[in-house]
C-alpha atoms as a PDB file:
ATOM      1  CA  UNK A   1     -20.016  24.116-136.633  1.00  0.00           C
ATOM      2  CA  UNK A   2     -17.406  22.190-134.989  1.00  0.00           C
ATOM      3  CA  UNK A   3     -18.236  18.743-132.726  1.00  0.00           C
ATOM      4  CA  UNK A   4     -17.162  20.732-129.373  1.00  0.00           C
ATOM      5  CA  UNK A   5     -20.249  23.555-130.231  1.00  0.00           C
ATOM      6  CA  UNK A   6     -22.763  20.993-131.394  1.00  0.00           C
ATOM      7  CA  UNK A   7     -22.089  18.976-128.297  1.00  0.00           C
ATOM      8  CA  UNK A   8     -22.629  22.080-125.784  1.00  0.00           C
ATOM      9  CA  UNK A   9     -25.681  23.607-127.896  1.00  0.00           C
ATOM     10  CA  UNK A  10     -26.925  19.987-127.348  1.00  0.00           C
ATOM     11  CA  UNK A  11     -26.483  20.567-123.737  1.00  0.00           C
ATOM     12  CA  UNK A  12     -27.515  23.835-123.514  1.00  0.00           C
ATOM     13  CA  UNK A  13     -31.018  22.597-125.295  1.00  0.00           C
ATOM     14  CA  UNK A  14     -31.204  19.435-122.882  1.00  0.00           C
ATOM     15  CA  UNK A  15     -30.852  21.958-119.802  1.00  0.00           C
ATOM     16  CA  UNK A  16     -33.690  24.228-121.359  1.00  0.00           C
ATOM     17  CA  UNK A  17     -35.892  21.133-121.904  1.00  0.00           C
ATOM     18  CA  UNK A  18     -35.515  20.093-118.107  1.00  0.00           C
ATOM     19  CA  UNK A  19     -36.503  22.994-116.732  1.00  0.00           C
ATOM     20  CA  UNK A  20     -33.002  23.877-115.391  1.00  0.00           C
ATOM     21  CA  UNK A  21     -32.934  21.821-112.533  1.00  0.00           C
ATOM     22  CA  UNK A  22     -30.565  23.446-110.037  1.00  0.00           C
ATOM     23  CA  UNK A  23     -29.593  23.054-106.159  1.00  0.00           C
ATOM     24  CA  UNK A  24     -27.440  25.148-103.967  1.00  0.00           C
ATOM     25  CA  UNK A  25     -26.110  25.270-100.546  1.00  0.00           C
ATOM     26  CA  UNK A  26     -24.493  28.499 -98.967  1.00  0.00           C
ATOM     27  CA  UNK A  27     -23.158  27.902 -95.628  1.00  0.00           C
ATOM     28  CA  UNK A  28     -24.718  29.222 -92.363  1.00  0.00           C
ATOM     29  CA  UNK A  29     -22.973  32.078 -91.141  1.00  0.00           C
ATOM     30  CA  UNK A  30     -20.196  31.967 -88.638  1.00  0.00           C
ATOM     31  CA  UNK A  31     -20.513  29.897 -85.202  1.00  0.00           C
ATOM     32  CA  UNK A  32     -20.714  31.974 -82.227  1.00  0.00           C
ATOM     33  CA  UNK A  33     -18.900  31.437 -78.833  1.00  0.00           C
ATOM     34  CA  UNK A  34     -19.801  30.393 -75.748  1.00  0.00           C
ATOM     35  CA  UNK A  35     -17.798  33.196 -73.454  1.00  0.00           C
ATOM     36  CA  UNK A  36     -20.681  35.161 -73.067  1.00  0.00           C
ATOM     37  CA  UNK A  37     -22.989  33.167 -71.156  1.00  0.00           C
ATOM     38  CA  UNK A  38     -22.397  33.706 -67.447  1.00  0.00           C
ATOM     39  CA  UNK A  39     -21.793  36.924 -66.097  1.00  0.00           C
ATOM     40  CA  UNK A  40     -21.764  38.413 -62.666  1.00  0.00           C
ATOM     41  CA  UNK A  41     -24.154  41.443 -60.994  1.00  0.00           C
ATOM     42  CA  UNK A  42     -23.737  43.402 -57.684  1.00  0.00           C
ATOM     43  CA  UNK A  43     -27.731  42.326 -57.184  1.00  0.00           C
ATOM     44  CA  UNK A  44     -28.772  40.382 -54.222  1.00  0.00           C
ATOM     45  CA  UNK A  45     -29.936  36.602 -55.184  1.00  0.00           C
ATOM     46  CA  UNK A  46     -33.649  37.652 -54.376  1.00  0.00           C
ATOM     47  CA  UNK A  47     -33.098  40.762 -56.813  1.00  0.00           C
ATOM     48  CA  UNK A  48     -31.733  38.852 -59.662  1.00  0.00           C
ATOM     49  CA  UNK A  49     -33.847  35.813 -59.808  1.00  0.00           C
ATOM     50  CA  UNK A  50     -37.236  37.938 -59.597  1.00  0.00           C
ATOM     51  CA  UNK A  51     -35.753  39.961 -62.755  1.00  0.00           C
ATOM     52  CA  UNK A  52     -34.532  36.333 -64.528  1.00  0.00           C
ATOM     53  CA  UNK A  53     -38.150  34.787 -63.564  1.00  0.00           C
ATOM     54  CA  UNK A  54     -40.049  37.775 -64.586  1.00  0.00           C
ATOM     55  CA  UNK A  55     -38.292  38.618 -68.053  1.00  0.00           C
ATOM     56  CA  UNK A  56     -38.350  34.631 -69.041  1.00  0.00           C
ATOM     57  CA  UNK A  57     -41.935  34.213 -68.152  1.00  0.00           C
ATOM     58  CA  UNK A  58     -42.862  37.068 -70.404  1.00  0.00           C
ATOM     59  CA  UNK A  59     -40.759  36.725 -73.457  1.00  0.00           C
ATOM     60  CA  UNK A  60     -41.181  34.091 -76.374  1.00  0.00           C
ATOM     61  CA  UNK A  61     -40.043  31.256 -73.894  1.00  0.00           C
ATOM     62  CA  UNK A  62     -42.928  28.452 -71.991  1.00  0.00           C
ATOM     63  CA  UNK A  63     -41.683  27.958 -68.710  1.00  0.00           C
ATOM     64  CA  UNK A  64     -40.850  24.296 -68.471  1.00  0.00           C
ATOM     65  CA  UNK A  65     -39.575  23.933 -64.346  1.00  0.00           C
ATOM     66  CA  UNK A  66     -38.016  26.021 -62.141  1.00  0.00           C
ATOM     67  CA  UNK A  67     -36.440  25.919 -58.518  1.00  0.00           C
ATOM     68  CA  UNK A  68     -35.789  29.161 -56.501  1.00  0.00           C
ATOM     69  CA  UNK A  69     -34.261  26.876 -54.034  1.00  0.00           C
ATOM     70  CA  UNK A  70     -31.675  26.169 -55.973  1.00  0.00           C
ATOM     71  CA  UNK A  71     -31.449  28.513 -58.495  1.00  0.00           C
ATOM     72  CA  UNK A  72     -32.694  26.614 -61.351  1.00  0.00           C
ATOM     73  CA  UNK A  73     -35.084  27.858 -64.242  1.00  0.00           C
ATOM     74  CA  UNK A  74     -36.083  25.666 -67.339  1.00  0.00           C
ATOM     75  CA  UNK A  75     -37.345  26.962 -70.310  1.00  0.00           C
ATOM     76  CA  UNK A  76     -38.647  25.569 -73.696  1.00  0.00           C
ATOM     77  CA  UNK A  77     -38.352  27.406 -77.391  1.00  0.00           C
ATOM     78  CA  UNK A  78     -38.648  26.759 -80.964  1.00  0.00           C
ATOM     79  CA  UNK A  79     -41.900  24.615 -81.667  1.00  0.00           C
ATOM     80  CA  UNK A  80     -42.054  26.338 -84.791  1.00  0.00           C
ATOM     81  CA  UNK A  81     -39.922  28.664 -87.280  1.00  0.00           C
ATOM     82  CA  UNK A  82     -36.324  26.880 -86.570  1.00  0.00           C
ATOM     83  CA  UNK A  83     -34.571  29.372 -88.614  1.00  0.00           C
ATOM     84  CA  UNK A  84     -34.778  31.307 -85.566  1.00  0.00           C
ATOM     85  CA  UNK A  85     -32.780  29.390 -82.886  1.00  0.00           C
ATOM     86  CA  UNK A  86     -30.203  27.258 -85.418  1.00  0.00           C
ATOM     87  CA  UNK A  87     -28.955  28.565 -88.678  1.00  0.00           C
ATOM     88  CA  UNK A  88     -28.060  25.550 -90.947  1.00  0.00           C
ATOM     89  CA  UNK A  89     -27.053  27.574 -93.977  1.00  0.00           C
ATOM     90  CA  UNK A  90     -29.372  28.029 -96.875  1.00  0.00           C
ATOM     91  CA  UNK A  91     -31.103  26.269 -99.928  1.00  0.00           C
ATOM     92  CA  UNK A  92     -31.672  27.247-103.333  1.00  0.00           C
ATOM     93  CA  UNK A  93     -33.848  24.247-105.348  1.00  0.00           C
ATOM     94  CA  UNK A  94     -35.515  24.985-108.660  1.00  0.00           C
ATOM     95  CA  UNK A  95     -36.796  21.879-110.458  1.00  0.00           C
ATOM     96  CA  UNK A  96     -39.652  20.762-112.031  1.00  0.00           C
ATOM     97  CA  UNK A  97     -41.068  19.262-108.988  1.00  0.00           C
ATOM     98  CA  UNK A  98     -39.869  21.664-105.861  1.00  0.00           C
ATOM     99  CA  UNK A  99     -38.779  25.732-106.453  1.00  0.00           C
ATOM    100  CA  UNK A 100     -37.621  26.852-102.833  1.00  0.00           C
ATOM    101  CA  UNK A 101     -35.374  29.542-101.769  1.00  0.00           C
ATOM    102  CA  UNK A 102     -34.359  29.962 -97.990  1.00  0.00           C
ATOM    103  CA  UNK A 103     -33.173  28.687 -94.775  1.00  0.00           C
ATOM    104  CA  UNK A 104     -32.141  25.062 -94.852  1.00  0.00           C
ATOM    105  CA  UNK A 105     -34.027  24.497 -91.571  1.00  0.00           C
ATOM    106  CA  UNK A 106     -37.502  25.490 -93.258  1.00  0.00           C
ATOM    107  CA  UNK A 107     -36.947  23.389 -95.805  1.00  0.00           C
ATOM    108  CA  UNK A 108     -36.713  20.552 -93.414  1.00  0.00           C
ATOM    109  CA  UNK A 109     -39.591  21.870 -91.655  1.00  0.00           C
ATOM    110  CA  UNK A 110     -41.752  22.330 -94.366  1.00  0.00           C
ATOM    111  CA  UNK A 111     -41.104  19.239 -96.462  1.00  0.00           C
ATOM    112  CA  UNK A 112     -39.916  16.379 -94.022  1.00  0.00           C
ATOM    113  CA  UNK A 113     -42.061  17.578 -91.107  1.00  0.00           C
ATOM    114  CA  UNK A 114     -38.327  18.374 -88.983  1.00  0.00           C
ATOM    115  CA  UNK A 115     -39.406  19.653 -85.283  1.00  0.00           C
ATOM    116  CA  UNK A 116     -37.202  21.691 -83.026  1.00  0.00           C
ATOM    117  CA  UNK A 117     -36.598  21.149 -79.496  1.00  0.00           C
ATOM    118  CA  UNK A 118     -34.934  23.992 -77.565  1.00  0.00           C
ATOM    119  CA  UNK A 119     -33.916  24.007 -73.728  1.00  0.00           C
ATOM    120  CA  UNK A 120     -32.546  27.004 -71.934  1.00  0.00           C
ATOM    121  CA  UNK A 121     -31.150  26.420 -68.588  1.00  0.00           C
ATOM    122  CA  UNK A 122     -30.973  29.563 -66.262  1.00  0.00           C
ATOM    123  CA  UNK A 123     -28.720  29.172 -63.248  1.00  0.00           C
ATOM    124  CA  UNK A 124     -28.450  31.885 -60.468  1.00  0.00           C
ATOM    125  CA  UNK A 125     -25.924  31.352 -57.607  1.00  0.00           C
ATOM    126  CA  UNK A 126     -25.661  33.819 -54.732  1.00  0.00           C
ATOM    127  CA  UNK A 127     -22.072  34.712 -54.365  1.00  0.00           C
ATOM    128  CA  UNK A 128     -22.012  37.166 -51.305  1.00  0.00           C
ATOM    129  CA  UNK A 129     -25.310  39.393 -50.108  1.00  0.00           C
ATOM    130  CA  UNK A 130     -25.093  41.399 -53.110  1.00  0.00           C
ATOM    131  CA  UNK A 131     -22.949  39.273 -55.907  1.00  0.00           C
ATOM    132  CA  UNK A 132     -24.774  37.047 -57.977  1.00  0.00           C
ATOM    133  CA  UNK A 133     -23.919  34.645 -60.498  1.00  0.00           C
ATOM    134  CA  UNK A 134     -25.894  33.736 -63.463  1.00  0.00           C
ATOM    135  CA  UNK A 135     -25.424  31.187 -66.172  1.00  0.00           C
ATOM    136  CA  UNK A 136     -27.020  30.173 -69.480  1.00  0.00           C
ATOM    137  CA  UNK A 137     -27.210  27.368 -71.734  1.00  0.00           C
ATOM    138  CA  UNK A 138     -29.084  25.952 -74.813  1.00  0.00           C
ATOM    139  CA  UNK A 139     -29.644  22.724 -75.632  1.00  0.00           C
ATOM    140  CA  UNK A 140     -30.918  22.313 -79.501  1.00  0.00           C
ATOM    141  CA  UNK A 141     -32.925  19.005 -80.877  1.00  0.00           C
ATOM    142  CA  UNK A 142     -33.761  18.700 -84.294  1.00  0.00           C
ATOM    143  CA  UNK A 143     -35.478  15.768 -85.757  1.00  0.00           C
ATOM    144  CA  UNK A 144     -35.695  15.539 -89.112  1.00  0.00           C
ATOM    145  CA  UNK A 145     -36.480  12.088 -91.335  1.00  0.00           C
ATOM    146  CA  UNK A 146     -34.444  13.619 -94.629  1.00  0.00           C
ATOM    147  CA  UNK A 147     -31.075  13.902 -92.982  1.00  0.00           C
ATOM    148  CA  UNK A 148     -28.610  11.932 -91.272  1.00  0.00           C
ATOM    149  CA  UNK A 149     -28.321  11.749 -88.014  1.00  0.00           C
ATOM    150  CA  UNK A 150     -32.176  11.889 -87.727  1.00  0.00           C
ATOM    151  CA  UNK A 151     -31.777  13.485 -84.760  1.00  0.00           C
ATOM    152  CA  UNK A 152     -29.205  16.732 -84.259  1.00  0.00           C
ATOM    153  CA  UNK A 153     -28.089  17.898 -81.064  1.00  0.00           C
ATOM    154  CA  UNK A 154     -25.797  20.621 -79.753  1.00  0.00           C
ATOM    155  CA  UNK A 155     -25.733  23.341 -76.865  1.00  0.00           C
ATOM    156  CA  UNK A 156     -25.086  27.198 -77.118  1.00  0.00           C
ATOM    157  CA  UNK A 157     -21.826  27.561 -78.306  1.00  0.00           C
ATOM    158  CA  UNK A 158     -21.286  24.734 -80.161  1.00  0.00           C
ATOM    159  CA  UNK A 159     -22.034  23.358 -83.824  1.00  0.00           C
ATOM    160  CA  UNK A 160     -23.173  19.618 -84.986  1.00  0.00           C
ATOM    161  CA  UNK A 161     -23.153  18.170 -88.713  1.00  0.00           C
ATOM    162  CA  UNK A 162     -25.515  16.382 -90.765  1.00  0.00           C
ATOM    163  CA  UNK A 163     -25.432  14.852 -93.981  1.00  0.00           C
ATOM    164  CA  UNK A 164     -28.210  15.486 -96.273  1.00  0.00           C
ATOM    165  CA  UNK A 165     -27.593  12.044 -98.279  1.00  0.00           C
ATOM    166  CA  UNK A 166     -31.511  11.001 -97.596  1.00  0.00           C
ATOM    167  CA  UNK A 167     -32.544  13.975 -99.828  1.00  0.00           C
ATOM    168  CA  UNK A 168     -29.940  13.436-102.291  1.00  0.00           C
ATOM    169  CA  UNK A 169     -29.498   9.367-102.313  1.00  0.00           C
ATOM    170  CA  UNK A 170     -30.413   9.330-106.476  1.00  0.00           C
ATOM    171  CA  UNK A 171     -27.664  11.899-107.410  1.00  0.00           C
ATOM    172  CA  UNK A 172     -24.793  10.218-105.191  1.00  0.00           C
ATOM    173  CA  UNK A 173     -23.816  13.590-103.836  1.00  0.00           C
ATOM    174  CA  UNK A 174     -23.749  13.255-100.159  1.00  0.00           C
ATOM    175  CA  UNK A 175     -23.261  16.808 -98.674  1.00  0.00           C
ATOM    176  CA  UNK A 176     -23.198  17.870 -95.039  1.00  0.00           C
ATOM    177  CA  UNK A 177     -24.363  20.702 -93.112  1.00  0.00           C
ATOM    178  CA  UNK A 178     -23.325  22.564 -90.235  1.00  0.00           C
ATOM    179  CA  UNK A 179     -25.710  23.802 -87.799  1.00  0.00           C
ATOM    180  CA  UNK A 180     -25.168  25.855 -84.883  1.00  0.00           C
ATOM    181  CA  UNK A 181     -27.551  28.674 -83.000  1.00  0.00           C
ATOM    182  CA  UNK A 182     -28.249  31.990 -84.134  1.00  0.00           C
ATOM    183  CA  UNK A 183     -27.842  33.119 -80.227  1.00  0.00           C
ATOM    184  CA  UNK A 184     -31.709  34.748 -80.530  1.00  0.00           C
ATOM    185  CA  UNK A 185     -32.456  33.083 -77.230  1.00  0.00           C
ATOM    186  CA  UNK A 186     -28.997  33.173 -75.781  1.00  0.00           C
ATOM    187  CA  UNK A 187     -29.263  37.044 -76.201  1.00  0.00           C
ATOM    188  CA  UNK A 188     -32.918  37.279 -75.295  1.00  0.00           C
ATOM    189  CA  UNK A 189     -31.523  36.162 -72.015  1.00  0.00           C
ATOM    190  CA  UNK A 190     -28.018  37.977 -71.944  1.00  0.00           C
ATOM    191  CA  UNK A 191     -29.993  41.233 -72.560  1.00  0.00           C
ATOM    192  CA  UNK A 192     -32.304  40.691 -69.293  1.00  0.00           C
ATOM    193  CA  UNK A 193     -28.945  40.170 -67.422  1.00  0.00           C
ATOM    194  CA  UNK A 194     -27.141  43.010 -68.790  1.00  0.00           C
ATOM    195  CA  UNK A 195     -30.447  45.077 -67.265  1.00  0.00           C
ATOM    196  CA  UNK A 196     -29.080  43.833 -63.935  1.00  0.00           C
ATOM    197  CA  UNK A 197     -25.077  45.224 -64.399  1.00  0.00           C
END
């Protein structure tokens, strides 16, 4: 046997021993735009933000504020399952000490306690008697103590990056992330309006 086969049979044996340690990253999928976040309906102001008020109140959302006045509706999300509301790309880590296959945001959930904050905004302007505006827009937290920025933050539309060099500080791989929305609230919402067209 020649040096070059002894010396990957000797690393073929040494990755056997170890337990084949491996970690992967796939990207999340692709970002979504923003364009379809406002529309217009031939509904009267009263019409539309009854419908608006009564379809956040009982979907997934908690009803932070809200102002009939003028037009404004707040609304919380995401206290749990982040995969959900951002997509961050996914994980694949099988060692000796961690096997987990999934989203990238439960891994941060599960094993560095990450939290995510989500904010929809709801804003309904009367146009004419019966032409009414309404807009929508996310606003994503996510706190996590394994990645840098602790702290991620983006709106509907949009994408931020983190680098994942706390998790991976003894290799001396520093790899970043992309995170955007999946658009589940964003289209909870745009599905409620589209009832009103």
């Amino acid at each position: 046997m020649n040096s070059f086969s002894k010396l990957v049979l000797t690393n073929l044996v040494l990755l056997a021993l170890g337990g084949l340690a491996t970690e992967s990253h796939a990207s999340p999928a692709k970002e979504h735009n923003k364009k379809h976040l406002s529309a217009t309906v031939n509904k009267s102001y009263d019409t539309t933000w009854e419908a608006m008020f009564r379809h956040a109140s009982a979907s997934f959302f908690v009803l932070e504020d809200f102002d009939k006045s003028s037009g404004l509706i707040i609304l919380s999300f995401g206290a749990s399952n982040a995969h959900q509301y951002i997509d961050c790309g996914r994980m694949n880590k099988n060692s000796a000490e961690l096997k987990y296959k999934g989203p990238y945001t439960s891994f941060l959930e599960q094993y560095a306690g990450a939290k995510l904050r989500g904010k929809m905004s709801i804003v309904i302007t009367e146009l004419l008697p019966k032409k009414t505006g309404i807009r929508i827009n996310g606003k994503y937290e996510f706190a996590s103590k394994l990645t840098e920025p602790a702290l991620l933050t983006f709106d509907s539309g949009y994408s931020a990056t983190i680098s994942v060099s706390k998790e991976q500080a003894e290799t001396g791989i520093i790899e970043t992330k992309t995170c955007h929305s999946t658009n589940k609230a964003e289209n909870n919402l745009m599905q409620a309006i589209n009832l009103l067209k």
